[in-house]
Protein backbone atom coordinates (compact mmCIF):
# COMPACT_ATOMS: atom_id res chain seq x y z
CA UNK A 1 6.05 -11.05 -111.04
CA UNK A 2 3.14 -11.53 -113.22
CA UNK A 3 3.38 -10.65 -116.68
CA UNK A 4 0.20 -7.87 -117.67
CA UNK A 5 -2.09 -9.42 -120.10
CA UNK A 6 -2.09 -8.61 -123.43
CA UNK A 7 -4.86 -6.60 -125.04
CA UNK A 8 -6.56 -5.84 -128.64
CA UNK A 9 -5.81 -2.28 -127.87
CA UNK A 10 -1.87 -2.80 -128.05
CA UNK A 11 -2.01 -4.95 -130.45
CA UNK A 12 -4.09 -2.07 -132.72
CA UNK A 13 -1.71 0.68 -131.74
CA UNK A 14 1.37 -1.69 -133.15
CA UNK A 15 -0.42 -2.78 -136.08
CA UNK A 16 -1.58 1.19 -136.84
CA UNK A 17 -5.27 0.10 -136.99
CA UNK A 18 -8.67 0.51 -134.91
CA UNK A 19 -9.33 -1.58 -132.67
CA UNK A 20 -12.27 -3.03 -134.15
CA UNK A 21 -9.98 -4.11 -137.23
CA UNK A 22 -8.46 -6.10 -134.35
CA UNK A 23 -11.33 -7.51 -133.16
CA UNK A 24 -12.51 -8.70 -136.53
CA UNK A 25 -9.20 -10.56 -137.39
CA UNK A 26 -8.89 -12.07 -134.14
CA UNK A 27 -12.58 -12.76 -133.87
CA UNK A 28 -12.08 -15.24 -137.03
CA UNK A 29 -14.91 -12.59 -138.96
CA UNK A 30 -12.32 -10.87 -140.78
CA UNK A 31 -13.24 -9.00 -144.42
CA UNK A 32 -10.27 -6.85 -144.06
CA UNK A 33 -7.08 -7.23 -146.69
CA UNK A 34 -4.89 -10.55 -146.05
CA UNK A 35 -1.81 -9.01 -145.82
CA UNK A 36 -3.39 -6.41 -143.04
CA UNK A 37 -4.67 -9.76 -141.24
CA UNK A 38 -1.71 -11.50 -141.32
CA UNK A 39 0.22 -8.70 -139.85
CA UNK A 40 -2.33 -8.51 -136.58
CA UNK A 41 -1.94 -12.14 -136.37
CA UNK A 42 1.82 -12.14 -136.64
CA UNK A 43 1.82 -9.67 -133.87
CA UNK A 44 -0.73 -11.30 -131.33
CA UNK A 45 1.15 -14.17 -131.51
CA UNK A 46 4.11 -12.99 -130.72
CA UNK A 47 2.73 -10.89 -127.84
CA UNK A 48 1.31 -13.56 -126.84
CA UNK A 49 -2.32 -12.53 -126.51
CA UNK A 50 -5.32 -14.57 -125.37
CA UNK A 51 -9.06 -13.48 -126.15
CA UNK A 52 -10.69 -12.99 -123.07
CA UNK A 53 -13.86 -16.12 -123.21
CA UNK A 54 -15.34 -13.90 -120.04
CA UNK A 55 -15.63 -10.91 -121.53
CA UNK A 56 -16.02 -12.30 -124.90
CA UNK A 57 -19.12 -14.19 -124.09
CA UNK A 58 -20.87 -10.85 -121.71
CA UNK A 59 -20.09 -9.12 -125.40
CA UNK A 60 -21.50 -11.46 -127.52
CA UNK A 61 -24.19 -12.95 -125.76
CA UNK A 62 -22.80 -16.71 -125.89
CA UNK A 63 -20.71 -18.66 -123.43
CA UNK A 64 -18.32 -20.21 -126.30
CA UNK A 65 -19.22 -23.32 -124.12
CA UNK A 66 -21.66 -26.57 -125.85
CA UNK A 67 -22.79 -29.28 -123.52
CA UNK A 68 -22.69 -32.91 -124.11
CA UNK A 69 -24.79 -35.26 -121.98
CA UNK A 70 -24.41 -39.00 -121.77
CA UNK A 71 -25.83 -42.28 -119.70
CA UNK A 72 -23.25 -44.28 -118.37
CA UNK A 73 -22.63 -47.55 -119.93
CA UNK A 74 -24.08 -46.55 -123.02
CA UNK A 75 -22.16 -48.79 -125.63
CA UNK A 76 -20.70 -45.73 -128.17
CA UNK A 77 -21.15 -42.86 -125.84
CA UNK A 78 -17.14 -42.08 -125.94
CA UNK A 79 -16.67 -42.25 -129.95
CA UNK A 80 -20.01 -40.09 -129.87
CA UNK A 81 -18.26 -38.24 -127.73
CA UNK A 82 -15.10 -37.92 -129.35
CA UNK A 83 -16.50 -37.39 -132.73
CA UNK A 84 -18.50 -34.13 -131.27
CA UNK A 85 -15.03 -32.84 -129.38
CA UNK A 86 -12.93 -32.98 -131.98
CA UNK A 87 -15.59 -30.46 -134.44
CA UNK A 88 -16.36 -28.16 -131.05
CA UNK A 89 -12.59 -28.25 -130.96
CA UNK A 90 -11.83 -26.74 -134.39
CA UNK A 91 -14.58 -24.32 -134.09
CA UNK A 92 -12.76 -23.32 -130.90
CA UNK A 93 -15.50 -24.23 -128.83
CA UNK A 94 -15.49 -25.54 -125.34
CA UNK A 95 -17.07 -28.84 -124.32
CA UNK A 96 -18.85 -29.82 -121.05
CA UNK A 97 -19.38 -32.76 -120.40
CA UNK A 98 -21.84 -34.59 -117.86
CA UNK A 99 -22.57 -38.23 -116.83
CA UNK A 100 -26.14 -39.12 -116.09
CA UNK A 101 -25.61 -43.13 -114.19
CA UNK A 102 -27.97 -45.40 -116.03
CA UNK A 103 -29.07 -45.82 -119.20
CA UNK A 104 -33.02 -45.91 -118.48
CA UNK A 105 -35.43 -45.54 -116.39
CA UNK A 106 -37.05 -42.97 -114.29
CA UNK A 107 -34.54 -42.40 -111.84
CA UNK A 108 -31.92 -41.55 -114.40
CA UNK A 109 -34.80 -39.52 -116.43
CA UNK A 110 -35.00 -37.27 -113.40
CA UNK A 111 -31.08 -37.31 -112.89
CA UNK A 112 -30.97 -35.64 -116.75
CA UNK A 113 -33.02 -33.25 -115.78
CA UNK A 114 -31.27 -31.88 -113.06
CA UNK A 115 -27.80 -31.94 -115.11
CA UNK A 116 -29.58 -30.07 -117.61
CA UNK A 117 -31.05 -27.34 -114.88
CA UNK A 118 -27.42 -27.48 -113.76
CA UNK A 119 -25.51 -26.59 -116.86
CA UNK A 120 -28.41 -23.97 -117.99
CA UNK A 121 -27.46 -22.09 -114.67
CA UNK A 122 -23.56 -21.83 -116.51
CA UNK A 123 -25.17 -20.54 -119.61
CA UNK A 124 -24.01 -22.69 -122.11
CA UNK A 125 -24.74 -22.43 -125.89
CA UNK A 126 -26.34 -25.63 -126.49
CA UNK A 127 -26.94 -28.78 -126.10
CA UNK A 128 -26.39 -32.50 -127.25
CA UNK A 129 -28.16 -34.75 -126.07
CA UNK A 130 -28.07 -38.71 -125.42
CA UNK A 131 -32.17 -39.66 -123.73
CA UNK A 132 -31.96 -42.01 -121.21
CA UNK A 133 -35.96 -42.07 -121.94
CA UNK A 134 -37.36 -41.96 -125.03
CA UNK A 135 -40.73 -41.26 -123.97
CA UNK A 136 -39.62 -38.59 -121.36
CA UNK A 137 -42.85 -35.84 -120.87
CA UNK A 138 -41.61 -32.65 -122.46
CA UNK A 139 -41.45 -31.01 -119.45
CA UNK A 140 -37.98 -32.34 -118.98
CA UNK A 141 -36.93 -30.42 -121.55
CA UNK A 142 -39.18 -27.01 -120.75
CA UNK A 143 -36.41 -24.49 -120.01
CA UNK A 144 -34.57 -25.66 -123.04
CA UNK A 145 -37.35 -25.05 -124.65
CA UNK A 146 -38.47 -21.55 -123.16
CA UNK A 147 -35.02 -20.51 -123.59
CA UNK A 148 -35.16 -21.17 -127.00
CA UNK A 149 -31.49 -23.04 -126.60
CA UNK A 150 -30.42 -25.08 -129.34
CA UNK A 151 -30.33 -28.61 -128.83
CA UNK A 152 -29.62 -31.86 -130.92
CA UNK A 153 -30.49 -35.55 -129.81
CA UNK A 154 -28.14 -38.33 -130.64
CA UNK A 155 -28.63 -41.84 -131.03
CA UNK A 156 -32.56 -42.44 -129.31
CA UNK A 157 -35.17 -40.21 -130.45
CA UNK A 158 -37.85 -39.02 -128.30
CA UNK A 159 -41.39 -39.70 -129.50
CA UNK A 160 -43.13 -36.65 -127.22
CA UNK A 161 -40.55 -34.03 -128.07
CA UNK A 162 -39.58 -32.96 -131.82
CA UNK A 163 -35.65 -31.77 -131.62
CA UNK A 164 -33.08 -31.91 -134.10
CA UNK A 165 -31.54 -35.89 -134.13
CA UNK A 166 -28.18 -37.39 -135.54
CA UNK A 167 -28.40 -40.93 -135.33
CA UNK A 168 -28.54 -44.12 -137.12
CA UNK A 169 -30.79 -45.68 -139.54
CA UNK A 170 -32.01 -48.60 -137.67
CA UNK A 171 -34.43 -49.93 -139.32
CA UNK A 172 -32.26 -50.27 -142.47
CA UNK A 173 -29.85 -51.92 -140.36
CA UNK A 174 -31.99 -54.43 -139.41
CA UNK A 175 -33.47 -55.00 -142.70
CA UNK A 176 -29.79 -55.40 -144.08
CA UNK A 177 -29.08 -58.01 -141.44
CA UNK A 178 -32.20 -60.20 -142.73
CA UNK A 179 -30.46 -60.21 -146.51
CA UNK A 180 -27.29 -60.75 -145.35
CA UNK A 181 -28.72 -63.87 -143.33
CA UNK A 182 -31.10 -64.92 -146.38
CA UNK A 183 -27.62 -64.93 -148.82
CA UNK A 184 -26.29 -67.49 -146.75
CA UNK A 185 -28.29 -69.80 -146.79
CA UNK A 186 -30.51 -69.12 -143.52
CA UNK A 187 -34.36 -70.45 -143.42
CA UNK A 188 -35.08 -69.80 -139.10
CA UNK A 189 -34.17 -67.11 -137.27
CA UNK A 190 -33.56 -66.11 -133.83
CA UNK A 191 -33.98 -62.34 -133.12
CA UNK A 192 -32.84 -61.45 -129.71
CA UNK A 193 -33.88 -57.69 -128.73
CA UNK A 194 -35.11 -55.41 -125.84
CA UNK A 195 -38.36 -54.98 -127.98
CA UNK A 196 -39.70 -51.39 -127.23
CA UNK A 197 -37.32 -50.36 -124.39
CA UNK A 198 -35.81 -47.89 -126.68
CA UNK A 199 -36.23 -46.58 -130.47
CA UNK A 200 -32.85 -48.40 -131.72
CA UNK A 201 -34.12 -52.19 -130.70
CA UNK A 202 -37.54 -51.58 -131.52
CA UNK A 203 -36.74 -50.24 -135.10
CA UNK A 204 -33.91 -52.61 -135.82
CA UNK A 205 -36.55 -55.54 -134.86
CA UNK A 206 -38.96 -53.92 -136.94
CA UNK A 207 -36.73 -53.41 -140.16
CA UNK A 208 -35.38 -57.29 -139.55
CA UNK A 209 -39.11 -58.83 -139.64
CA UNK A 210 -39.48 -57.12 -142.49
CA UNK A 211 -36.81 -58.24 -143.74
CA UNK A 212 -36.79 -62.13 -142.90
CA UNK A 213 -40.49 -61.63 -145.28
CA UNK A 214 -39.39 -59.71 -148.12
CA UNK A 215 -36.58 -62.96 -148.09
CA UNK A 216 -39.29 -65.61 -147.07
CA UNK A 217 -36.98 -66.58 -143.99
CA UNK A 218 -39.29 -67.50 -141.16
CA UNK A 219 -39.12 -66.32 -137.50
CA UNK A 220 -38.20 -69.29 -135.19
CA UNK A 221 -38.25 -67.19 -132.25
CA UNK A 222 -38.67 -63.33 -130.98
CA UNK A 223 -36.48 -63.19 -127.43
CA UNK A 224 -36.98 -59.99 -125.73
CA UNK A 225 -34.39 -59.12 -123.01
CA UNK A 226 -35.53 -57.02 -120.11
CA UNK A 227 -31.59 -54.97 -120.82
CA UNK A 228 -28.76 -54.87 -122.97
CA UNK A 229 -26.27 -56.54 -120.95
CA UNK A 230 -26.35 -59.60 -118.27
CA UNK A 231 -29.04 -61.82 -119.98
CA UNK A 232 -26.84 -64.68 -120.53
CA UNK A 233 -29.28 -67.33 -118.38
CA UNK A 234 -32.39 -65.81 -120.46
CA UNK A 235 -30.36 -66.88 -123.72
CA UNK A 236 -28.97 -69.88 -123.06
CA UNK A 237 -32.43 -71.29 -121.28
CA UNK A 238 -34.27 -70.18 -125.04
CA UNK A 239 -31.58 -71.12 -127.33
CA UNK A 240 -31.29 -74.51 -125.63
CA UNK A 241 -35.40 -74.82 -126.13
CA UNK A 242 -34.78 -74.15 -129.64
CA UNK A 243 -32.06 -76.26 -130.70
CA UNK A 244 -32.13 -77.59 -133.90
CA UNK A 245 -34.89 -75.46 -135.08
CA UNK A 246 -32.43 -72.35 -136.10
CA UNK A 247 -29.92 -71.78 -138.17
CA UNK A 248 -28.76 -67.91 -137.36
CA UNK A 249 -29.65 -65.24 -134.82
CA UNK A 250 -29.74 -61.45 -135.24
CA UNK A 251 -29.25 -59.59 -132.02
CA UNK A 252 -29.70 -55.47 -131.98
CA UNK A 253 -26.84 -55.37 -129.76
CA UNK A 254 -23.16 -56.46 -129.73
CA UNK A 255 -23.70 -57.39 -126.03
CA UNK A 256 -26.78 -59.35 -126.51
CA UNK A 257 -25.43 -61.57 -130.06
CA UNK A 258 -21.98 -62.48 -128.04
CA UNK A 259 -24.38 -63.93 -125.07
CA UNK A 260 -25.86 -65.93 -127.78
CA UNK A 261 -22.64 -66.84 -129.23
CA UNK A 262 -21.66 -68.30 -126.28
CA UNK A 263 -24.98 -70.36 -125.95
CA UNK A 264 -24.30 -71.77 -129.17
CA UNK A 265 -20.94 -72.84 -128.37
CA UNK A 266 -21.98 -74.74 -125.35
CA UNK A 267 -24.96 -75.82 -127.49
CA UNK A 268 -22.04 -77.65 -129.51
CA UNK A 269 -23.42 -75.53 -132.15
CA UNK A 270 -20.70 -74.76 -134.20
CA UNK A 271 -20.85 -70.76 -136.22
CA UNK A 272 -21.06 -70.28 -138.64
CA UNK A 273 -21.35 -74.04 -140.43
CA UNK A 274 -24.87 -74.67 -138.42
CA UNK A 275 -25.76 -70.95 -136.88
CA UNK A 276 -24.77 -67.31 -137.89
CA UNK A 277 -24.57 -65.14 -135.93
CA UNK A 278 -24.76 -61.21 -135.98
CA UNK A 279 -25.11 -58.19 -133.92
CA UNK A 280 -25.59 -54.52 -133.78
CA UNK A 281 -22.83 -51.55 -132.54
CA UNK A 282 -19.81 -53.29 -134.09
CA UNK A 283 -18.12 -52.75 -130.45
CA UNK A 284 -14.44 -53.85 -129.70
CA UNK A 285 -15.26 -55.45 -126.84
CA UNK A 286 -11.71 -56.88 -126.45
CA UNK A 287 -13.01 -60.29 -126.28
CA UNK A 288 -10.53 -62.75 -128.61
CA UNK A 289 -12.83 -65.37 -128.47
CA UNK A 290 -15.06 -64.09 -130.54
CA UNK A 291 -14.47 -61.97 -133.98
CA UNK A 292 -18.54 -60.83 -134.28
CA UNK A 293 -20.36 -59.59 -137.62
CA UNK A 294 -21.56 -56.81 -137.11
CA UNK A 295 -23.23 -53.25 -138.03
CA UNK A 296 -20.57 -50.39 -137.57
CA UNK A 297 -22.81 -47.27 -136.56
CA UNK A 298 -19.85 -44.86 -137.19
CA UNK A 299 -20.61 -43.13 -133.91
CA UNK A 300 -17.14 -40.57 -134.39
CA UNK A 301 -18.97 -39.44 -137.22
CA UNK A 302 -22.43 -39.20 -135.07
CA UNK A 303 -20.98 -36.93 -132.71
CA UNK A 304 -19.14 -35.01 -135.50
CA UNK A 305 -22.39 -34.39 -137.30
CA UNK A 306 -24.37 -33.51 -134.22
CA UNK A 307 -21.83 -30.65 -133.22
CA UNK A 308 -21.88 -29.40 -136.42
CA UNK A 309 -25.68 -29.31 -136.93
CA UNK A 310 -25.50 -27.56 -132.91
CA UNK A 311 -22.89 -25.19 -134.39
CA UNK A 312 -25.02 -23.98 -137.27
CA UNK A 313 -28.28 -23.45 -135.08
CA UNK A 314 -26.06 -21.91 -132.59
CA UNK A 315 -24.37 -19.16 -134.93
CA UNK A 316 -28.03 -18.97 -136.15
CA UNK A 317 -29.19 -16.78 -133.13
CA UNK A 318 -32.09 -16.85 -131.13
CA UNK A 319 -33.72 -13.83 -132.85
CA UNK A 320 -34.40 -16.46 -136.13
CA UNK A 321 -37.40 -18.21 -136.66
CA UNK A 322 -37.56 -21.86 -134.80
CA UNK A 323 -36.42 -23.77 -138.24
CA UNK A 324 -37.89 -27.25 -138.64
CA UNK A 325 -36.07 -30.00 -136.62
CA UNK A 326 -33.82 -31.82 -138.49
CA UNK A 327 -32.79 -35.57 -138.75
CA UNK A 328 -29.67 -36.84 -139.86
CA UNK A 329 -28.98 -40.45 -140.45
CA UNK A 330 -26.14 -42.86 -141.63
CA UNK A 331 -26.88 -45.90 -142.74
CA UNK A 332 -24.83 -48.72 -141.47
CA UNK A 333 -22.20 -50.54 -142.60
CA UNK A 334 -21.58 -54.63 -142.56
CA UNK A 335 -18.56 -55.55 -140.94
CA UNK A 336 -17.30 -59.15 -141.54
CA UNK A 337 -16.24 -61.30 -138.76
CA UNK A 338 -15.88 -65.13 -138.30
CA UNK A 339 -19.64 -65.52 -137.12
CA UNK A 340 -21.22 -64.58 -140.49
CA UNK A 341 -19.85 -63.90 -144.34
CA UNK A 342 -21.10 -61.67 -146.54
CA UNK A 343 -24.03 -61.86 -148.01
């Protein structure tokens, strides 16, 4: 037969103290005497007892339960992912998690907002947020919004819709790339991008141009992909155009500087004597032919600073004044590979 569940009430009438004593220990809000907490503890873990996240949440107004949503394909989605579980984990804090296919585009704008309907119907605490559109119309994001639910964007910012973000400094990334490139040596570059797709190529381009100036290293050549990934006939067909008048190539993404890698090798261009080469996302893409420099964007730590920042607006309340959004960036760090040294 079933066992009964254990409640705070038997756990108060062993300990010899109220219930709401109980409920403050076990609650993790405790300002009673250590040796009075560790006693309640002692016992409700040896009867076993679980807290109740049902009745819990119908007491406390919150679900206990934080969102994350996430395009498919998206290059760091799982560390960002990971990084944000393992903090919702120690706060004891369940995560939901939801796929939206595609990584842009209308179609997978429209498919967001019906996850996010979706998971508002389950009443969950908040929100984090990868955009599949940058420029989405704030409507997507209305009963979020009317709801006054906290929410944090990762990664892309939007440009119609001021949120809380956790992301990366792009532009400084990009910038970085351009000294890097200028300290060895490099007089024409290549820089291979999506251009204004999304916020991360468009402000790693930017901070790169700005760069290859402040360094007096002139621009051979601005590619723009139409995506991030299968553009290895639009790279080969301008790299081939351009031989002999580069000598490195700067890609915002991992995806997009290996294509070019590969160009260069059947170019008979050999990296990094004639070209250098580096990317964006510092991905371990399992690919042994080719060790990649790279920007590490630390995306655990992303994830891990977004569910913290959703944590604190969370335990905030709703009855507090909207605070100003907040932005949260890392700067990136250089990784070495065979493609380019240090600069």
């Amino acid at each position: 037969m079933k066992e009964p569940s254990v409640g705070m009430k038997q756990i108060a009438e062993e300990a010899g103290v109220s219930m709401m004593t109980v409920s403050r220990v076990l609650g993790k809000k405790s300002n009673v005497a250590a040796a009075t907490e560790r006693k309640i503890r002692a016992i409700a873990d040896r009867l076993g007892y679980k807290r109740n996240r049902l009745v819990h949440g119908m007491q406390s107004g919150r679900s206990g339960i934080v969102s994350v949503v996430l395009p498919s394909g998206h290059a760091i989605a799982p560390e960002i992912l990971e990084g944000a579980y393992d903090y919702l984990h120690e706060k004891d804090m369940l995560m939901a998690v939801d796929i939206v296919h595609g990584n842009t585009g209308e179609r997978a704008v429209a498919e967001q907002s019906k996850v996010i309907n979706r998971l508002l119907e389950s009443r969950v605490d908040g929100f984090i947020l990868l955009p599949v559109n940058e420029k989405a119309s704030p409507l997507y994001f209305k009963e979020v919004i009317d709801r006054k639910i906290p929410l944090v964007l990762v990664d892309r910012n939007t440009t119609h819709f001021v949120a809380d973000f956790v992301g990366t400094d792009d532009y400084a990334g990009g910038y970085e790339a351009a000294r890097v490139l200028a300290k060895n040596g490099c007089k024409h570059a290549v820089l291979i991008s999506t251009g204004d797709l999304v916020s991360t190529s468009r402000l790693r381009s930017e901070g790169f141009k700005a760069g290859l100036k402040a360094f007096k290293v002139k621009l051979a050549a601005d590619v723009i992909a139409p995506n991030f990934t299968h553009n290895a006939d639009l790279i080969d067909h301008q790299l081939e155009q351009l031989k002999g008048q580069f000598d490195c190539v700067f890609a915002i993404a991992d995806r997009l500087a290996i294509s070019a890698w590969h160009s260069c090798q059947r170019l008979k261009l050999q990296i990094p004597q004639q070209v250098k080469v580096i990317g964006f996302g510092a991905l371990n893409l399992r690919d042994p032919r080719v060790a990649l420099s790279s920007f590490d964007q630390e995306p655990y730590q992303v994830g891990r600073n977004a569910a913290k920042l959703l944590v604190e607006r969370i335990e905030a309340g709703p009855w507090q004044r909207k605070p100003k959004a907040k932005t949260i960036l890392r700067k990136p760090k250089f990784v070495v590979g065979t493609s380019c040294p240090a600069g």
